[in-house]
C-alpha atoms as a PDB file:
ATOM      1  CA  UNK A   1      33.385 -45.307  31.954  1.00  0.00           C
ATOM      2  CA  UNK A   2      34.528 -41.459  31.242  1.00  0.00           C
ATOM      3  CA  UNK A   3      32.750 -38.740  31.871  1.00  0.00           C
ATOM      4  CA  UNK A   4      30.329 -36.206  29.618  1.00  0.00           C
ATOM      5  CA  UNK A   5      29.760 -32.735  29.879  1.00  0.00           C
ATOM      6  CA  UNK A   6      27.229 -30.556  28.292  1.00  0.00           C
ATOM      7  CA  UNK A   7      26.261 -26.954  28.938  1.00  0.00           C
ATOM      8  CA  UNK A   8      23.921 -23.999  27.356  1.00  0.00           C
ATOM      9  CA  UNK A   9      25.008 -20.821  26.648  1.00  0.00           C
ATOM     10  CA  UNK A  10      22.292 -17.905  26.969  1.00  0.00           C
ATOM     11  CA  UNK A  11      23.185 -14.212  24.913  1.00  0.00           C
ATOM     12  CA  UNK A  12      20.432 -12.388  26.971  1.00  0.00           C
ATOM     13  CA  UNK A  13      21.853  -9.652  24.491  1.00  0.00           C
ATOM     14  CA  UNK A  14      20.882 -11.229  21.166  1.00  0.00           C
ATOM     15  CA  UNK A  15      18.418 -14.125  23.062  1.00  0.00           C
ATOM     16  CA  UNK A  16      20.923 -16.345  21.228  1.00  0.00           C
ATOM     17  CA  UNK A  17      21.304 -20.516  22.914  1.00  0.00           C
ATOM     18  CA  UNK A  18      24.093 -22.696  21.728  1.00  0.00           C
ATOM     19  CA  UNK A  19      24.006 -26.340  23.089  1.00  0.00           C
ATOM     20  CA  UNK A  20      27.797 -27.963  23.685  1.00  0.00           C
ATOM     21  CA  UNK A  21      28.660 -31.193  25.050  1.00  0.00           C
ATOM     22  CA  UNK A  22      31.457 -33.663  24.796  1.00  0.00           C
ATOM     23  CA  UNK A  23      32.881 -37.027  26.931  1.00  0.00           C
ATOM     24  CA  UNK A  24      35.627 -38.593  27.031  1.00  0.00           C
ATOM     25  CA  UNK A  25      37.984 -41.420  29.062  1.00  0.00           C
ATOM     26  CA  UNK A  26      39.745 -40.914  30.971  1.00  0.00           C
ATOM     27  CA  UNK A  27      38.020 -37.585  32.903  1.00  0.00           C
ATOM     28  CA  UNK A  28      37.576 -36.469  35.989  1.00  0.00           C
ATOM     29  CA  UNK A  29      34.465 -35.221  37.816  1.00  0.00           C
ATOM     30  CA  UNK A  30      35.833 -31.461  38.044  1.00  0.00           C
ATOM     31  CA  UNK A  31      37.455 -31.737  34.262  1.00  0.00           C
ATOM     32  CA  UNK A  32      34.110 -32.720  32.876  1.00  0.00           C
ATOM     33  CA  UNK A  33      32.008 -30.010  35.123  1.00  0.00           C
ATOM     34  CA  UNK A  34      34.874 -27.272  33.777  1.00  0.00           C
ATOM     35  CA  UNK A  35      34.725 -28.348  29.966  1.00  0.00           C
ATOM     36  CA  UNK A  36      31.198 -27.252  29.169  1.00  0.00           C
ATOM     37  CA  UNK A  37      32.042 -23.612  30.225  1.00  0.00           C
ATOM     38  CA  UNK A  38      35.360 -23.719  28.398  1.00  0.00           C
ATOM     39  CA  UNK A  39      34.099 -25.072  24.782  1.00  0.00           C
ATOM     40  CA  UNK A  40      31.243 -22.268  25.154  1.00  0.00           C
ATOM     41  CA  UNK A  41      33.403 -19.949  25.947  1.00  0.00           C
ATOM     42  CA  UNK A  42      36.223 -20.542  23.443  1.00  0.00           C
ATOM     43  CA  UNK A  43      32.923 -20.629  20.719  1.00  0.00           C
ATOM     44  CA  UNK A  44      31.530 -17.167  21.924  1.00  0.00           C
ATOM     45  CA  UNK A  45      34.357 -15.395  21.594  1.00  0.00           C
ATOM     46  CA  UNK A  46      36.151 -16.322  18.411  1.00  0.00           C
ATOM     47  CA  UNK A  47      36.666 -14.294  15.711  1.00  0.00           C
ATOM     48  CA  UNK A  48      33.687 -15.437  14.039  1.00  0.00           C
ATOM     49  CA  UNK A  49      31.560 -16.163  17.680  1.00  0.00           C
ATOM     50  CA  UNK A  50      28.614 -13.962  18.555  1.00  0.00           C
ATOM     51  CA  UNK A  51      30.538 -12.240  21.986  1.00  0.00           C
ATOM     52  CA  UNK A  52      33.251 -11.012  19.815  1.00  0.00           C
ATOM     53  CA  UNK A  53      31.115  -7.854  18.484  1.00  0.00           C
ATOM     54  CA  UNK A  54      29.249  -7.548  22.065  1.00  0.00           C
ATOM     55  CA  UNK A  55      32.358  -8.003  23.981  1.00  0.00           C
ATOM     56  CA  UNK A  56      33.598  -4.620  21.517  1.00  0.00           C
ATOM     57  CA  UNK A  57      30.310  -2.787  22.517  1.00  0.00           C
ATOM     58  CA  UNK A  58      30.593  -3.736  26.088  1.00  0.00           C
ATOM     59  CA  UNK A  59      34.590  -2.589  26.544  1.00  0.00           C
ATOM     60  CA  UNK A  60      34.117   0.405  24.325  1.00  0.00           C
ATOM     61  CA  UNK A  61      31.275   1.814  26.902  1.00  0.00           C
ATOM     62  CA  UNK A  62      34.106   1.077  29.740  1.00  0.00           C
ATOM     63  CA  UNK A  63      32.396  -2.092  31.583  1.00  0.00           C
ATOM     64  CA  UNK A  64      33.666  -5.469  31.492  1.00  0.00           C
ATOM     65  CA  UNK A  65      31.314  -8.115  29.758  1.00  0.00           C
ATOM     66  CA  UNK A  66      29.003  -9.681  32.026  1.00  0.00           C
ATOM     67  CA  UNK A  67      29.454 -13.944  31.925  1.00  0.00           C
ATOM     68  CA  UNK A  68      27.497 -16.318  34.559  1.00  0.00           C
ATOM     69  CA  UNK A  69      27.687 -19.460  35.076  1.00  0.00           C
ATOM     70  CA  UNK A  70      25.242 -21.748  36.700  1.00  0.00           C
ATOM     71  CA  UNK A  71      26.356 -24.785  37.834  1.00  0.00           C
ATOM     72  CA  UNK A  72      25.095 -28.102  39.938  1.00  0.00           C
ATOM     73  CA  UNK A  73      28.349 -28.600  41.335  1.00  0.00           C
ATOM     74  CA  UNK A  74      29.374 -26.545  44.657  1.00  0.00           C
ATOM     75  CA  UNK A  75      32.983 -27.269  44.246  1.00  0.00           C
ATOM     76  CA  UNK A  76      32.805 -25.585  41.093  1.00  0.00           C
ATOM     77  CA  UNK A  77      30.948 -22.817  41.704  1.00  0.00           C
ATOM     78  CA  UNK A  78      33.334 -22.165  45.135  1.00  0.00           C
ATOM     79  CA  UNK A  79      36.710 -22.560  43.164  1.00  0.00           C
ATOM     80  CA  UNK A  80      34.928 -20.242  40.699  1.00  0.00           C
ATOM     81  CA  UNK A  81      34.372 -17.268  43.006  1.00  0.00           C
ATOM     82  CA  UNK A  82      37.406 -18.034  45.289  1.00  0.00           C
ATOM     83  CA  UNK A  83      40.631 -18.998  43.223  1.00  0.00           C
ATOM     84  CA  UNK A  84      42.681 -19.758  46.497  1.00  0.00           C
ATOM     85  CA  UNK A  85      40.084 -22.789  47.424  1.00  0.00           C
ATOM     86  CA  UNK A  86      41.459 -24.460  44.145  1.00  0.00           C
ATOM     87  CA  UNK A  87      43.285 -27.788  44.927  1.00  0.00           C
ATOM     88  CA  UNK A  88      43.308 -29.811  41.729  1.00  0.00           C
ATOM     89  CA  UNK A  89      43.125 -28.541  38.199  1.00  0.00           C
ATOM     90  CA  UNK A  90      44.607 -25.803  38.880  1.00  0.00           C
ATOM     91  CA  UNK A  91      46.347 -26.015  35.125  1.00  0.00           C
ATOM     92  CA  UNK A  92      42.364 -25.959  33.822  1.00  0.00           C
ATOM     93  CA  UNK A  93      41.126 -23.016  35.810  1.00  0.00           C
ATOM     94  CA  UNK A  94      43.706 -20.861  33.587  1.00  0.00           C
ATOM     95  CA  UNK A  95      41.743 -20.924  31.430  1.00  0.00           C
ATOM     96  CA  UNK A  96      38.743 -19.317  33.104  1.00  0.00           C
ATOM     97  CA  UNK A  97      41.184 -17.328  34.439  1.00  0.00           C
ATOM     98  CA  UNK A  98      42.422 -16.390  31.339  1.00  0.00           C
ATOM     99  CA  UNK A  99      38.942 -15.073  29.830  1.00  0.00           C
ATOM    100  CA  UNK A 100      39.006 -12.626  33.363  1.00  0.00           C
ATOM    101  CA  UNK A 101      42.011 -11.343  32.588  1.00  0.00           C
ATOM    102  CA  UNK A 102      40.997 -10.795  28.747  1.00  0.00           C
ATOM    103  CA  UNK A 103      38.132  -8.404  30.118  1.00  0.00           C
ATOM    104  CA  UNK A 104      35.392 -11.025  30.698  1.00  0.00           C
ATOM    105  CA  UNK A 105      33.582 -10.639  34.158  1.00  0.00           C
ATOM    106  CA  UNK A 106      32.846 -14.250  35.146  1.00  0.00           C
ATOM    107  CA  UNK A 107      30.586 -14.998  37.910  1.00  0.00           C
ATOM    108  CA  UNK A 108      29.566 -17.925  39.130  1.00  0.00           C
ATOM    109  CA  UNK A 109      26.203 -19.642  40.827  1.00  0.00           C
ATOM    110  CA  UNK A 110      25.431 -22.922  42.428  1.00  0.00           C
ATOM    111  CA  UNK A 111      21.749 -24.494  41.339  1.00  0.00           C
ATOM    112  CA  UNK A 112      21.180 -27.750  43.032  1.00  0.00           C
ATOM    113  CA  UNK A 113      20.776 -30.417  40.085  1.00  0.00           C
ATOM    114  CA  UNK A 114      17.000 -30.895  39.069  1.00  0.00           C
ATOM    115  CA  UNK A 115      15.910 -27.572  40.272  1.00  0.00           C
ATOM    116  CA  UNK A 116      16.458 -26.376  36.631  1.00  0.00           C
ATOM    117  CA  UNK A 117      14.763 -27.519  33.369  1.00  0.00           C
ATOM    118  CA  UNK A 118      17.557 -26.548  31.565  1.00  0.00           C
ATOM    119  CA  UNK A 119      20.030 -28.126  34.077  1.00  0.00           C
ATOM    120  CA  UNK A 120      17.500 -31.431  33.842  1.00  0.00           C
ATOM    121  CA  UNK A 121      18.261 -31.100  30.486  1.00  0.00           C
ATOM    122  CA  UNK A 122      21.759 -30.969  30.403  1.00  0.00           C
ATOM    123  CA  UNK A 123      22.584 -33.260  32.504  1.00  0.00           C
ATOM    124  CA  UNK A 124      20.602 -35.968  30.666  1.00  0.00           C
ATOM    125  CA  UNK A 125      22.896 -34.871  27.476  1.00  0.00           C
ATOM    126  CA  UNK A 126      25.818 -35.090  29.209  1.00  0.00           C
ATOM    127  CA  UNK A 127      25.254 -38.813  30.679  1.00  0.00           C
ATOM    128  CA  UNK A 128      24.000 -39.753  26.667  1.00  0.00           C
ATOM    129  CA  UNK A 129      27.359 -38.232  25.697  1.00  0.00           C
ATOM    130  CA  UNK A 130      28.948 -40.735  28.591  1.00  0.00           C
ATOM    131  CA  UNK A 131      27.263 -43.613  27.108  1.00  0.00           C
ATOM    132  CA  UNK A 132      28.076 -42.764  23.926  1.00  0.00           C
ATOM    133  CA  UNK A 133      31.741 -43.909  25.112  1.00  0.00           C
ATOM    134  CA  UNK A 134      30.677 -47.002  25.669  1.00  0.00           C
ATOM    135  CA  UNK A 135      32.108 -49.220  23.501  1.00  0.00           C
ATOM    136  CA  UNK A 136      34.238 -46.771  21.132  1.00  0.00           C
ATOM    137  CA  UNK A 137      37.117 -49.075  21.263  1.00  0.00           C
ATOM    138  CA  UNK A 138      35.586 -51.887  19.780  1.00  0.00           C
ATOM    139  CA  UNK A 139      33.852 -50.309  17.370  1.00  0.00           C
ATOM    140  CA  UNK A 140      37.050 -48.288  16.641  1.00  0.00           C
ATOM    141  CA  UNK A 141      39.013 -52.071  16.097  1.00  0.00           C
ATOM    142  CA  UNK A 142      36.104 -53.589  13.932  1.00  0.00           C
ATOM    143  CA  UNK A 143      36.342 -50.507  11.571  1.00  0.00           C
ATOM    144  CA  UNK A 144      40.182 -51.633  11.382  1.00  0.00           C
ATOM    145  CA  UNK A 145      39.161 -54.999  10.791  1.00  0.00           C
ATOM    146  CA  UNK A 146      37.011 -53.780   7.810  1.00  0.00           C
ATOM    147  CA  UNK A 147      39.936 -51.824   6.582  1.00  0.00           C
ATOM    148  CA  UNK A 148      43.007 -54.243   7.075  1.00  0.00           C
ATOM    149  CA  UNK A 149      42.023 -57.861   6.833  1.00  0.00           C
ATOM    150  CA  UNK A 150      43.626 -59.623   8.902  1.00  0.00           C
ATOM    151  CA  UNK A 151      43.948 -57.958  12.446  1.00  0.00           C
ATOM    152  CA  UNK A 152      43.723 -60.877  14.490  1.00  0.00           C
ATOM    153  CA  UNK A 153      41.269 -61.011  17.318  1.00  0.00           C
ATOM    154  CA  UNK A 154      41.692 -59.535  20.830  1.00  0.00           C
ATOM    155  CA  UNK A 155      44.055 -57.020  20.210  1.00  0.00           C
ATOM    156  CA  UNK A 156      44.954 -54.637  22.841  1.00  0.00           C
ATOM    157  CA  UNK A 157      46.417 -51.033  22.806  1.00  0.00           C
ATOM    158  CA  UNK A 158      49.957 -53.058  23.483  1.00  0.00           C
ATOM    159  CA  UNK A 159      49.563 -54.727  20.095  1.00  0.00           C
ATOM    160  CA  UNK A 160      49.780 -51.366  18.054  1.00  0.00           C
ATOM    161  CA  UNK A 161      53.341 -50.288  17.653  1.00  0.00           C
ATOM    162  CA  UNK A 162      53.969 -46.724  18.092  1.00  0.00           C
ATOM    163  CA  UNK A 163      57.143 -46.884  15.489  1.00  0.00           C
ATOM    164  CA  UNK A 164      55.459 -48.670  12.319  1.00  0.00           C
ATOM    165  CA  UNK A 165      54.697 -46.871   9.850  1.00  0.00           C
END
């Protein structure tokens, strides 16, 4: 089926929410509870993000910026405060990693799921996002049906050559 992920970012500085969420197949559980805080992340702080000024105020007055994360998943949340409890994905945490080491203090806290509305909330985008899924690959083959006449019917990935151009 594939996973989804969605998460909201809160500026308490600027009172700011941004919504992200994504799926895709295949996932895993821990890939899809990381991605949320990576894509909002990797928004925040571009060159044109709403952190990137902050994050300039914040270093120039000597302190690290503040990030927390509040998550349903334990696993998460431990391998978040405790790097040497990671086991898998350890290639994916860099990246969290990577916004620590770029000045970027990152905590994060465990919320058991439904105890939140916005938690509620995301979760129910992220399992829409799953659905959404559902089905791509057939729609993705009838839109090459529509475009090239003649595709014959029940083609597989096997029937697409990589070489032809």
């Amino acid at each position: 089926m594939g996973a989804g992920w969605s998460g909201i970012l809160i500026d308490r500085y600027s009172i700011h929410r941004k919504e992200a969420d994504g799926a895709m197949r295949p996932c895993t559980i821990t890939l899809a509870e990381l991605l949320p805080y990576i894509q909002l992340l990797a928004w925040y702080t571009d060159k044109n993000g709403p952190g990137r000024r902050r994050k300039r105020e914040v270093n120039a007055a000597g302190r690290n910026m503040e990030i927390h994360i509040v998550t349903d998943s334990q696993v998460v949340a431990t391998c978040g405060m405790n790097p040497e409890s990671r086991h898998a994905h350890k290639e994916i945490w860099t990246a969290i990693d990577a916004y620590r080491s770029s000045g970027y203090s990152i905590t994060f806290h465990h919320v058991e799921r439904s105890v939140v509305d916005l938690n509620i909330l995301v979760d129910e985008i992220a399992r829409q996002a799953r659905l959404s899924l559902k089905g791509t690959y057939e729609r993705a083959i009838a839109a090459i049906r529509r475009k090239y006449p003649g595709i014959p019917e029940g083609v597989t990935i096997y029937d697409f050559s990589p070489d032809r151009q």
